[in-house]
C-alpha atoms as a PDB file:
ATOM      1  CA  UNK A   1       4.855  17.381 -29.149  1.00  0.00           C
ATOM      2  CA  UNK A   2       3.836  14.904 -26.377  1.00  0.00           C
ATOM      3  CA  UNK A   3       1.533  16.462 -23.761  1.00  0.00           C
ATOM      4  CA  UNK A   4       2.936  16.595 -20.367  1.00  0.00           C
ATOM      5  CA  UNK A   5       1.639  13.521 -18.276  1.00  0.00           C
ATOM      6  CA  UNK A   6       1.259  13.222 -14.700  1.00  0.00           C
ATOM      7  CA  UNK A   7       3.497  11.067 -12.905  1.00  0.00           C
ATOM      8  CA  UNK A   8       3.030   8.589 -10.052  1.00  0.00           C
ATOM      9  CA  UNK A   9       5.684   6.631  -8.388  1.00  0.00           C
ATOM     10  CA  UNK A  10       3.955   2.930  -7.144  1.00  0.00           C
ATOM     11  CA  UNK A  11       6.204   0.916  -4.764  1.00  0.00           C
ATOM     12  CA  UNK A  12       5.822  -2.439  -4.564  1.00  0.00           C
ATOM     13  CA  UNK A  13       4.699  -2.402  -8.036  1.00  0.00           C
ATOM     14  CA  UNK A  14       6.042  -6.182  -9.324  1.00  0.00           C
ATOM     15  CA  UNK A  15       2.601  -7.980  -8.314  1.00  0.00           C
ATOM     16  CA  UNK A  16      -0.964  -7.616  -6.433  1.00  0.00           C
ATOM     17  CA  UNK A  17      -2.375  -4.187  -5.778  1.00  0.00           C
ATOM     18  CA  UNK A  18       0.678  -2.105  -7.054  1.00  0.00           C
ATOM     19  CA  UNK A  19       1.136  -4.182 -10.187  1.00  0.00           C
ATOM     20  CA  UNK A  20      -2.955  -3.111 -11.178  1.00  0.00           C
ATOM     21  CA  UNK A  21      -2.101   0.511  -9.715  1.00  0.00           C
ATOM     22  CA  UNK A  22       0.762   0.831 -12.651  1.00  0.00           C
ATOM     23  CA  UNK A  23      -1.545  -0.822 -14.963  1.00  0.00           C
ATOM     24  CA  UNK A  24      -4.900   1.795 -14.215  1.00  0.00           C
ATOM     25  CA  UNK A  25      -2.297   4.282 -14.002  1.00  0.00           C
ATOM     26  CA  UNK A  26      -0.930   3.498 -17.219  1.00  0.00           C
ATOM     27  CA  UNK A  27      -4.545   3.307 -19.162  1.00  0.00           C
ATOM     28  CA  UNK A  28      -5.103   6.527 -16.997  1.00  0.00           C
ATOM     29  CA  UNK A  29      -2.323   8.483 -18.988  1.00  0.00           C
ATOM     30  CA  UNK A  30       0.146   8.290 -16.307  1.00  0.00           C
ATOM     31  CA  UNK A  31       3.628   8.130 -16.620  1.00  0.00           C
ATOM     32  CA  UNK A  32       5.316   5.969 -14.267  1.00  0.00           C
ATOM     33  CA  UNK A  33       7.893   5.007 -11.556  1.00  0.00           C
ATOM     34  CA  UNK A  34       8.036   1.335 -11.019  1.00  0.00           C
ATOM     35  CA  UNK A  35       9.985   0.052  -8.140  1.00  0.00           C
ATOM     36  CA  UNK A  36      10.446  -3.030  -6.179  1.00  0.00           C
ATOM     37  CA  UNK A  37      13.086  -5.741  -5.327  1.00  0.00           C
ATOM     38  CA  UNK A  38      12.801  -7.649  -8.691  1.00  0.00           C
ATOM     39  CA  UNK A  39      14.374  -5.692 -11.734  1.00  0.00           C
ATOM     40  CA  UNK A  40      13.030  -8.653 -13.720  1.00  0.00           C
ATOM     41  CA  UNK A  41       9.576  -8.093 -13.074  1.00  0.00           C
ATOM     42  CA  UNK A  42       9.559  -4.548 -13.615  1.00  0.00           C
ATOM     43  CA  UNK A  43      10.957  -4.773 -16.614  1.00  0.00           C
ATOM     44  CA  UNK A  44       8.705  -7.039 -17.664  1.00  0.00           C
ATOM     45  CA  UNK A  45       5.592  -5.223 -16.503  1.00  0.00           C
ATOM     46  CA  UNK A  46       7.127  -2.263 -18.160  1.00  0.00           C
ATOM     47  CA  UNK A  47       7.380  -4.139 -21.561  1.00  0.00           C
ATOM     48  CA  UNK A  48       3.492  -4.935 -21.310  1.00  0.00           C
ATOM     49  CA  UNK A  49       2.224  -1.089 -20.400  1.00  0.00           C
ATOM     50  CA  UNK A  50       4.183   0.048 -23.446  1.00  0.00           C
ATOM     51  CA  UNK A  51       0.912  -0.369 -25.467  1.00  0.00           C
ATOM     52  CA  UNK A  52      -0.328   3.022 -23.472  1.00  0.00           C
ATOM     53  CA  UNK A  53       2.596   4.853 -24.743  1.00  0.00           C
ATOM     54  CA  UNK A  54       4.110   5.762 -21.347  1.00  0.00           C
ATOM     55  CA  UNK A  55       7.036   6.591 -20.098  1.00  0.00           C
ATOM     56  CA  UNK A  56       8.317   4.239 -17.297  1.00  0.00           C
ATOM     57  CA  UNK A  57      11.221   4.281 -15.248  1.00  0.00           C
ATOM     58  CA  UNK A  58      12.231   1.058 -13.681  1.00  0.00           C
ATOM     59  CA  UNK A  59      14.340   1.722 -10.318  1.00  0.00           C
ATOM     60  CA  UNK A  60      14.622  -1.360  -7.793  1.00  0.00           C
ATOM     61  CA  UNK A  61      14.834  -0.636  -4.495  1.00  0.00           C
ATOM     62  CA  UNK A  62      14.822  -3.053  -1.591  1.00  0.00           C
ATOM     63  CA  UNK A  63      12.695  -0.329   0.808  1.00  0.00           C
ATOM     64  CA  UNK A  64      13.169  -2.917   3.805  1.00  0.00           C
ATOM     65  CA  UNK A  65      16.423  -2.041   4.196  1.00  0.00           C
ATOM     66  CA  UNK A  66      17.657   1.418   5.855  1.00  0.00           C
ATOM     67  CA  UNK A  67      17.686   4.197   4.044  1.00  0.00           C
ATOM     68  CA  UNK A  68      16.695   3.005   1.020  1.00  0.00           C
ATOM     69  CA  UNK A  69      14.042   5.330   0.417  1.00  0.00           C
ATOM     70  CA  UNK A  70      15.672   8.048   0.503  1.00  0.00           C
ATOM     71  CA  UNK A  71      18.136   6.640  -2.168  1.00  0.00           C
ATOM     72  CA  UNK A  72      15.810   6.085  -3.945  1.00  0.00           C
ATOM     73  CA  UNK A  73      13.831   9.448  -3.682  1.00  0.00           C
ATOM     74  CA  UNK A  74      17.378  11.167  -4.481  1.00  0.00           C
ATOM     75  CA  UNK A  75      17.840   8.774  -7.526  1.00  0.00           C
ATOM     76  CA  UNK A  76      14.163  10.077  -8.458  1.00  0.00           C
ATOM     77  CA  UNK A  77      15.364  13.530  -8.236  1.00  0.00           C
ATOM     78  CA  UNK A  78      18.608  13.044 -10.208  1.00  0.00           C
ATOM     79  CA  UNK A  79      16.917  11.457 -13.458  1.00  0.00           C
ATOM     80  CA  UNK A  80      14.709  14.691 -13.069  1.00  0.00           C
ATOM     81  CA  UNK A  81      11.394  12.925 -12.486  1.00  0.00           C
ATOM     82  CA  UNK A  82       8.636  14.973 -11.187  1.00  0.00           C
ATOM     83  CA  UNK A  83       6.384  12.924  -8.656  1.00  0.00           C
ATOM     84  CA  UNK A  84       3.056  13.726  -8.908  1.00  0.00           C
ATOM     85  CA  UNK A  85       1.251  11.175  -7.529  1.00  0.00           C
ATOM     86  CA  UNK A  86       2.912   8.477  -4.898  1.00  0.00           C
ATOM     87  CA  UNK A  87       1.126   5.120  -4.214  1.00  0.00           C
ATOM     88  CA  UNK A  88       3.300   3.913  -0.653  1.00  0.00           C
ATOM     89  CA  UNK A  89       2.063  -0.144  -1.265  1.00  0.00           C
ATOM     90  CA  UNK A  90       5.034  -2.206  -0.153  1.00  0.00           C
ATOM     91  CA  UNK A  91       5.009  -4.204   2.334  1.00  0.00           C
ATOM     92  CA  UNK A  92       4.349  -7.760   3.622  1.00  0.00           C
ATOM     93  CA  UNK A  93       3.327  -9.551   7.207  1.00  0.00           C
ATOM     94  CA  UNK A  94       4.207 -12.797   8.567  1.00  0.00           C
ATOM     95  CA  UNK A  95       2.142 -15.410  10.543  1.00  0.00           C
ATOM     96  CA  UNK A  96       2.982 -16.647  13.922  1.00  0.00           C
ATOM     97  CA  UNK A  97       2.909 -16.085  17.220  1.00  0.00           C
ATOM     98  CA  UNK A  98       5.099 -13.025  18.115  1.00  0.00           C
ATOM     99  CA  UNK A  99       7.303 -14.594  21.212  1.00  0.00           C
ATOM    100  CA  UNK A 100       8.625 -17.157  18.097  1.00  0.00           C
ATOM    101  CA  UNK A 101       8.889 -15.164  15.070  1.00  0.00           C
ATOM    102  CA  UNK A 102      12.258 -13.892  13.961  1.00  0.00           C
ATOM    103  CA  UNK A 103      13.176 -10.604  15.189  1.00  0.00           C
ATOM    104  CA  UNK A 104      15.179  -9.559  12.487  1.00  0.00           C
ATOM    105  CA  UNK A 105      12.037 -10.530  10.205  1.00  0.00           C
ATOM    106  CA  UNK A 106       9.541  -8.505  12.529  1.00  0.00           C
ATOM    107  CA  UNK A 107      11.973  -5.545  12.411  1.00  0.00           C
ATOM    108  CA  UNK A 108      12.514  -5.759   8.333  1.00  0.00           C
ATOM    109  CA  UNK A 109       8.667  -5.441   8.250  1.00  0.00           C
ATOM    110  CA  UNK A 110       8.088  -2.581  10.230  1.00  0.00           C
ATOM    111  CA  UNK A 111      11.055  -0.780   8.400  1.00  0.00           C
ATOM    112  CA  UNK A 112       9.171  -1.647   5.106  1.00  0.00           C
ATOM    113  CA  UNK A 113       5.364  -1.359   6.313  1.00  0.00           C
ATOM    114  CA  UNK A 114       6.280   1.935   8.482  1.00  0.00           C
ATOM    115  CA  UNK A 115       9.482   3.411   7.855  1.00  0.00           C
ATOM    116  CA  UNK A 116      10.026   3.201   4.279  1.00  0.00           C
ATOM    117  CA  UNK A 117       6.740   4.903   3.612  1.00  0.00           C
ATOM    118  CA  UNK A 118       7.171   7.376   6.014  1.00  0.00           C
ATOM    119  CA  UNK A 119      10.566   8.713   4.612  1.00  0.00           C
ATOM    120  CA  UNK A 120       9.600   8.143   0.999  1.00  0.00           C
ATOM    121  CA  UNK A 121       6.380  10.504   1.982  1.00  0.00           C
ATOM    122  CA  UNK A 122       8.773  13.022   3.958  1.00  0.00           C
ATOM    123  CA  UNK A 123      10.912  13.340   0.899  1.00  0.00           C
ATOM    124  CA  UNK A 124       7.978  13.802  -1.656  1.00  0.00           C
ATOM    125  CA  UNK A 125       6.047  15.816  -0.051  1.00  0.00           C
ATOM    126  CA  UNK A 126       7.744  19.171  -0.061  1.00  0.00           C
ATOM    127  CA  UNK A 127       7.651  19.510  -4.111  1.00  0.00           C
ATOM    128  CA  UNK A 128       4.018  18.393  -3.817  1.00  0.00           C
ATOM    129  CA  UNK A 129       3.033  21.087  -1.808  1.00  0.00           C
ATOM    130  CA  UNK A 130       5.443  23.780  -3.712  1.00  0.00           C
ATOM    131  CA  UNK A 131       3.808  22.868  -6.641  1.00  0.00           C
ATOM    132  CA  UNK A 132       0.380  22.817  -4.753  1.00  0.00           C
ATOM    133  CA  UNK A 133      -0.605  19.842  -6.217  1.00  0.00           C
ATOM    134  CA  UNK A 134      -0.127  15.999  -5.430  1.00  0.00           C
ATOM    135  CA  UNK A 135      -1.752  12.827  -3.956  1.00  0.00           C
ATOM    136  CA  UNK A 136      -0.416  10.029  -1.868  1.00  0.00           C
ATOM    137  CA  UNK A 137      -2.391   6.478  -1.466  1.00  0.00           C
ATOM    138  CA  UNK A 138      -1.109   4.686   1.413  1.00  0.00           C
ATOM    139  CA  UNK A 139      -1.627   0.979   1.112  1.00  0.00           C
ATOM    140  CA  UNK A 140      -2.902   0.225   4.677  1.00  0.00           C
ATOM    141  CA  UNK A 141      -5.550  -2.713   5.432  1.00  0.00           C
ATOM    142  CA  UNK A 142      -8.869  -3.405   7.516  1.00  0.00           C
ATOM    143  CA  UNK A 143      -6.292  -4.754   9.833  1.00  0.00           C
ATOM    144  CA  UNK A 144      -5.839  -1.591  10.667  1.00  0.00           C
ATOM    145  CA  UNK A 145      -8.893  -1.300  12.782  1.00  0.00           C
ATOM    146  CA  UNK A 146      -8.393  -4.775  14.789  1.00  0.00           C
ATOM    147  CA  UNK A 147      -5.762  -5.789  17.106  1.00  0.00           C
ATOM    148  CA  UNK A 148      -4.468  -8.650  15.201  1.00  0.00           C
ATOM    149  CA  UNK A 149      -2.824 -11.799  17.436  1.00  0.00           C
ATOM    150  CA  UNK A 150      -0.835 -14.510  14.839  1.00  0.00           C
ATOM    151  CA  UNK A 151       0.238 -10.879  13.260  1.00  0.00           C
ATOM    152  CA  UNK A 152       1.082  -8.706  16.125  1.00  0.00           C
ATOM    153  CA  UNK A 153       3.474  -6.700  14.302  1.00  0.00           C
ATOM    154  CA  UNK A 154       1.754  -6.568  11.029  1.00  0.00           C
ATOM    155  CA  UNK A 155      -1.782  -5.502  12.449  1.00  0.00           C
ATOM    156  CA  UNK A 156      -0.073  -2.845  14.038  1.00  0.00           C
ATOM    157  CA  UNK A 157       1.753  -1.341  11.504  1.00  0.00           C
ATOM    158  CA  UNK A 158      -0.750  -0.764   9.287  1.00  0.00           C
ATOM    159  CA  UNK A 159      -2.709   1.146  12.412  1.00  0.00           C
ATOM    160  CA  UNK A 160       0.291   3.025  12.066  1.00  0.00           C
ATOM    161  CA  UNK A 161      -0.391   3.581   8.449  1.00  0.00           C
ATOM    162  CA  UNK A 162      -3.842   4.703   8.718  1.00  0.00           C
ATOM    163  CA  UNK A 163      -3.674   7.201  11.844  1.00  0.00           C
ATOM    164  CA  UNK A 164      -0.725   8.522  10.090  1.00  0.00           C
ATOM    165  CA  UNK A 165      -2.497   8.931   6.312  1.00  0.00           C
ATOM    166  CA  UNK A 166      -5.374  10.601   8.578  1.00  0.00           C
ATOM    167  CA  UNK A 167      -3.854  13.032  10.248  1.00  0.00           C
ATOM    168  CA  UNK A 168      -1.330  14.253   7.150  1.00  0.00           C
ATOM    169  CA  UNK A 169      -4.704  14.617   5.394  1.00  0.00           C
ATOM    170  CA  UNK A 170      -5.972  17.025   7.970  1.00  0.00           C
ATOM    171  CA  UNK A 171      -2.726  19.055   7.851  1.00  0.00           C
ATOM    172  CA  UNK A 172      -2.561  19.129   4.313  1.00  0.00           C
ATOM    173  CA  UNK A 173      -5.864  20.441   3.736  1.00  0.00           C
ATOM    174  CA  UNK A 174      -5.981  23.914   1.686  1.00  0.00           C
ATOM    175  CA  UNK A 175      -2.350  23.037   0.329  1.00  0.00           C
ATOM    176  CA  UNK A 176      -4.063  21.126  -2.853  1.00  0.00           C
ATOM    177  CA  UNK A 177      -2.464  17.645  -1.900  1.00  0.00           C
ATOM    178  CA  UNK A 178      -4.586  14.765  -0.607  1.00  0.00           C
ATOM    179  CA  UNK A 179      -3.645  11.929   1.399  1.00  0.00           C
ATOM    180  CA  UNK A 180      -5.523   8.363   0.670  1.00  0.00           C
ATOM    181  CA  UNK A 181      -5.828   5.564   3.312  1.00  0.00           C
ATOM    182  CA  UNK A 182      -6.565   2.055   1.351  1.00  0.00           C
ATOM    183  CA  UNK A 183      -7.773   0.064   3.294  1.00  0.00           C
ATOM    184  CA  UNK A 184      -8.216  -3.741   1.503  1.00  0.00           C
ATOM    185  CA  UNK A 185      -9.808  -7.007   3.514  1.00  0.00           C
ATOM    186  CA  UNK A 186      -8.602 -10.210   2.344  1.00  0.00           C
ATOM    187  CA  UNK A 187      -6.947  -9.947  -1.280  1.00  0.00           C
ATOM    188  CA  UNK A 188      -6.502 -12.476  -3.563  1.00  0.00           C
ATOM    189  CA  UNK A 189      -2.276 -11.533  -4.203  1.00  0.00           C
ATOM    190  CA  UNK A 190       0.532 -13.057  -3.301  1.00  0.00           C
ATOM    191  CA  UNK A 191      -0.267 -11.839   0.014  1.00  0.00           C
ATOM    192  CA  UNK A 192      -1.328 -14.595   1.964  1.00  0.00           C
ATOM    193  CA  UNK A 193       1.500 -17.041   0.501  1.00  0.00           C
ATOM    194  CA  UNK A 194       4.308 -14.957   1.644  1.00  0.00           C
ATOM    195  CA  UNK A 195       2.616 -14.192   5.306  1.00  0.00           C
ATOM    196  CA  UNK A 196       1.886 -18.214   5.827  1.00  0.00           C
ATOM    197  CA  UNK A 197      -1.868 -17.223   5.463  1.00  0.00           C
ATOM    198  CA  UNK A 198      -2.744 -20.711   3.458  1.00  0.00           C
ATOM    199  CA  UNK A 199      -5.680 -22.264   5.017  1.00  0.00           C
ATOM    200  CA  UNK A 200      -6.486 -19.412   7.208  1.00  0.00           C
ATOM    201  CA  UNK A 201     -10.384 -18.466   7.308  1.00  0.00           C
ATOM    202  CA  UNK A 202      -9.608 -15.113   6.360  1.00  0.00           C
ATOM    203  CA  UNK A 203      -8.858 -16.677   2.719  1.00  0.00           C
ATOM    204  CA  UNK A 204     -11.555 -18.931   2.058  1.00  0.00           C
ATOM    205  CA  UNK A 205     -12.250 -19.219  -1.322  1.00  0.00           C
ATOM    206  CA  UNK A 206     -15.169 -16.564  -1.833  1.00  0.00           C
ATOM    207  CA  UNK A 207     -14.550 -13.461   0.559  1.00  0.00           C
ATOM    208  CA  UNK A 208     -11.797 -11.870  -1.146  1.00  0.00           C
ATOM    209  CA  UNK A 209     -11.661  -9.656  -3.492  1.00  0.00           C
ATOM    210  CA  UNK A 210      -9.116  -9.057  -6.554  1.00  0.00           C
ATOM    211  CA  UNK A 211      -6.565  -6.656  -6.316  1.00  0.00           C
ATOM    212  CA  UNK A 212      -8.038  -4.912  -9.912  1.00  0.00           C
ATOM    213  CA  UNK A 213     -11.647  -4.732  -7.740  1.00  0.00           C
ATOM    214  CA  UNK A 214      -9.182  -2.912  -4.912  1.00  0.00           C
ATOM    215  CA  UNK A 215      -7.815  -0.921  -7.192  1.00  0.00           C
ATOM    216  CA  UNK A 216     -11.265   0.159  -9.409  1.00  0.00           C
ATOM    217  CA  UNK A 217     -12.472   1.145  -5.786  1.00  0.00           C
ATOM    218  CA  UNK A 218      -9.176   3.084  -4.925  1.00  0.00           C
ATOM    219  CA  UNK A 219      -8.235   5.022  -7.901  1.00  0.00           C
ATOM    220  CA  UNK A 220     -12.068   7.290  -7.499  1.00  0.00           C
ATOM    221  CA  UNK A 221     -11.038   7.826  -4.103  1.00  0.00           C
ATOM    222  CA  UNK A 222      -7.672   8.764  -5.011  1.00  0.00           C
ATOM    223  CA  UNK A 223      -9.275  11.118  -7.375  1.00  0.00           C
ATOM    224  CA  UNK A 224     -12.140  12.418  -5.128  1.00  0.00           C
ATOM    225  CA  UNK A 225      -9.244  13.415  -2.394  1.00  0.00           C
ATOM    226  CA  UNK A 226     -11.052  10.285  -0.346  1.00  0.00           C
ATOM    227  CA  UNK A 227      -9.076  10.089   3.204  1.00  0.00           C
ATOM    228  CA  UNK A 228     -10.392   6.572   3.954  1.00  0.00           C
ATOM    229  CA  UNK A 229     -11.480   4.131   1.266  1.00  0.00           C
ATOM    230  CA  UNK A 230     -12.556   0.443   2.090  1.00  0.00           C
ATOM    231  CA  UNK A 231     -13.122  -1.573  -0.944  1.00  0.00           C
ATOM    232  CA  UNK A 232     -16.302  -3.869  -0.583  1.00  0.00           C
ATOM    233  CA  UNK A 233     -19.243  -3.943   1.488  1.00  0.00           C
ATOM    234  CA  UNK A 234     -18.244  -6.700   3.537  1.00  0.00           C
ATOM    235  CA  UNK A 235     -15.265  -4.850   4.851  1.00  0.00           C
ATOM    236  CA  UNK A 236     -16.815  -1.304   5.395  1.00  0.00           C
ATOM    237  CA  UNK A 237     -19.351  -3.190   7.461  1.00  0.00           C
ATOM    238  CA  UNK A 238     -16.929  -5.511   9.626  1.00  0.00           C
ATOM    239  CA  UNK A 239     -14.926  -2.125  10.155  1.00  0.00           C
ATOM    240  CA  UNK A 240     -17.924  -0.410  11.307  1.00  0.00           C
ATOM    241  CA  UNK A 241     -18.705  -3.325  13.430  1.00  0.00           C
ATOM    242  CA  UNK A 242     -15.547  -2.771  15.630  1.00  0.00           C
ATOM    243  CA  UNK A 243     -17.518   0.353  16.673  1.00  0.00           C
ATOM    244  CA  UNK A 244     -19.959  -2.218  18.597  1.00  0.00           C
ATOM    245  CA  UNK A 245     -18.192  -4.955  19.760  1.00  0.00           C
ATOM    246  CA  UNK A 246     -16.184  -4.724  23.026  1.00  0.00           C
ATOM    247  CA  UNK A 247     -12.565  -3.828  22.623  1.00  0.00           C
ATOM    248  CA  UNK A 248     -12.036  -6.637  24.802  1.00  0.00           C
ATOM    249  CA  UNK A 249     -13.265  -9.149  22.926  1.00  0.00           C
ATOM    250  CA  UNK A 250     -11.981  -8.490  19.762  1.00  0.00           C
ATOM    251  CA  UNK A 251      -8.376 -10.334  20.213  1.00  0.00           C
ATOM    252  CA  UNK A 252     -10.335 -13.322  20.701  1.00  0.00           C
ATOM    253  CA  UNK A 253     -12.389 -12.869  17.448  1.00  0.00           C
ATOM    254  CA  UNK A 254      -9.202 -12.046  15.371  1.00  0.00           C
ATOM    255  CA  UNK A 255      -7.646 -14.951  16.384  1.00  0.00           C
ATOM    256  CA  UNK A 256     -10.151 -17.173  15.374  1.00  0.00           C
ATOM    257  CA  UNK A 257     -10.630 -15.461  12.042  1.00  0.00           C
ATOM    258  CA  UNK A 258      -7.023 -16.100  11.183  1.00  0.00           C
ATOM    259  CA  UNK A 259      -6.641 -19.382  12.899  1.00  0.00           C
ATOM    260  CA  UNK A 260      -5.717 -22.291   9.919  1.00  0.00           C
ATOM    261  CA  UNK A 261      -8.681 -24.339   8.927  1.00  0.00           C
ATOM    262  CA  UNK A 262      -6.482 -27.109   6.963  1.00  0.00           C
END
């Protein structure tokens, strides 16, 4: 008889950081919930993780849009999966000053960055604490720490992401389920080609890390019960930085950083 695995649902789990979750997952012994907006992909990511004799369930789910989510929590429920552990990493930005973006664009991403992980959360969490057992990684970003002009919205989501992930940790303590902050710098995904990043200085060709080096770094906090994890030393130090430099002038510096160089 097969032993009983854990399970762990990964959003965004088609490319970058959630596609190397489901594959560390998968080596880990993990069985696994796979969900994103390309069935395709999934499915094809599934085919390859077969080697570690897992059970995957494929389930697309476009989280940007309303309660999707949910839907997709209850379809969880009725196929009688068991969420053990949830990784919350979709989610995208966009580059450009605010006053010309698209609205309906700006709105999609704070539905996906904010409000799809904080329903999919709400709904998992009561088993996880029944049970007395669980951990959530939310995907959140060094952004987090800056005010972020050319990404208004998206800098300020994922401060949403990591006061939130914070302070569930502190009321979850003693219940035997930990909450995870991630908190990546520059990534080398398909990150920076979706937000418009190209030629930004934030991606020059030598400061970013790979999403498996995020992931390596994430996975012992995620096991430790880790609140806040920043992958790299370059990071943790720029974060820790933002304790010293005037909040005032850090707009300016931002801006710069993510200004296009070519």
């Amino acid at each position: 008889m097969r032993p009983k695995r854990p399970t762990a649902l990964i959003t965004g789990a088609s490319s970058g950081i959630g596609r190397d979750f489901a594959e560390r997952l998968a080596a880990e012994r993990h069985d696994l919930i796979l969900t994103a907006r390309s069935e395709d992909r999934l499915r094809a990511l599934a085919r390859d993780l077969e080697v570690h004799g897992t059970r995957i369930s494929v389930l697309r789910a476009d989280l940007s849009e309303p309660g999707a989510a949910s839907r997709l929590a209850a379809e969880v429920e009725a196929r009688g999966l068991r969420v053990d552990v949830l990784i919350n990493n979709a989610g995208y930005g966009t580059y450009g000053l605010f006053a010309d973006l698209s609205l309906p664009e700006q709105l999609r991403m704070i539905q996906l960055n904010i409000g799809a992980l904080t329903e999919l959360t709400w709904q998992l969490l009561p088993g996880m604490i029944a049970r007395r057992h669980g951990r959530v990684l939310n995907v959140a970003s060094t952004a987090a720490f800056f005010p972020g002009p050319l990404m208004a919205v998206y800098y300020a989501s994922k401060a949403f992401v990591l006061s939130f992930s914070e302070a569930l940790a502190c009321e979850l303590r003693g219940t035997g389920v930990t909450v995870t902050a991630l908190c990546p710098g520059p990534t080398a995904t398909g990150f920076q080609a979706r937000a418009g990043l190209e030629g930004s200085r934030l991606f020059v060709s030598g400061r970013t890390l790979s999403s498996a080096d995020v992931v390596d770094e994430a996975y012992q906090a995620l096991l430790r019960g880790q609140t806040l994890v920043i992958p790299g030393r370059t990071n943790r130090l720029q974060t820790f930085l933002t304790r010293l430099v005037p909040r005032a002038v850090l707009p300016d510096l931002v801006r710069k950083a993510q200004e296009r160089i070519h």
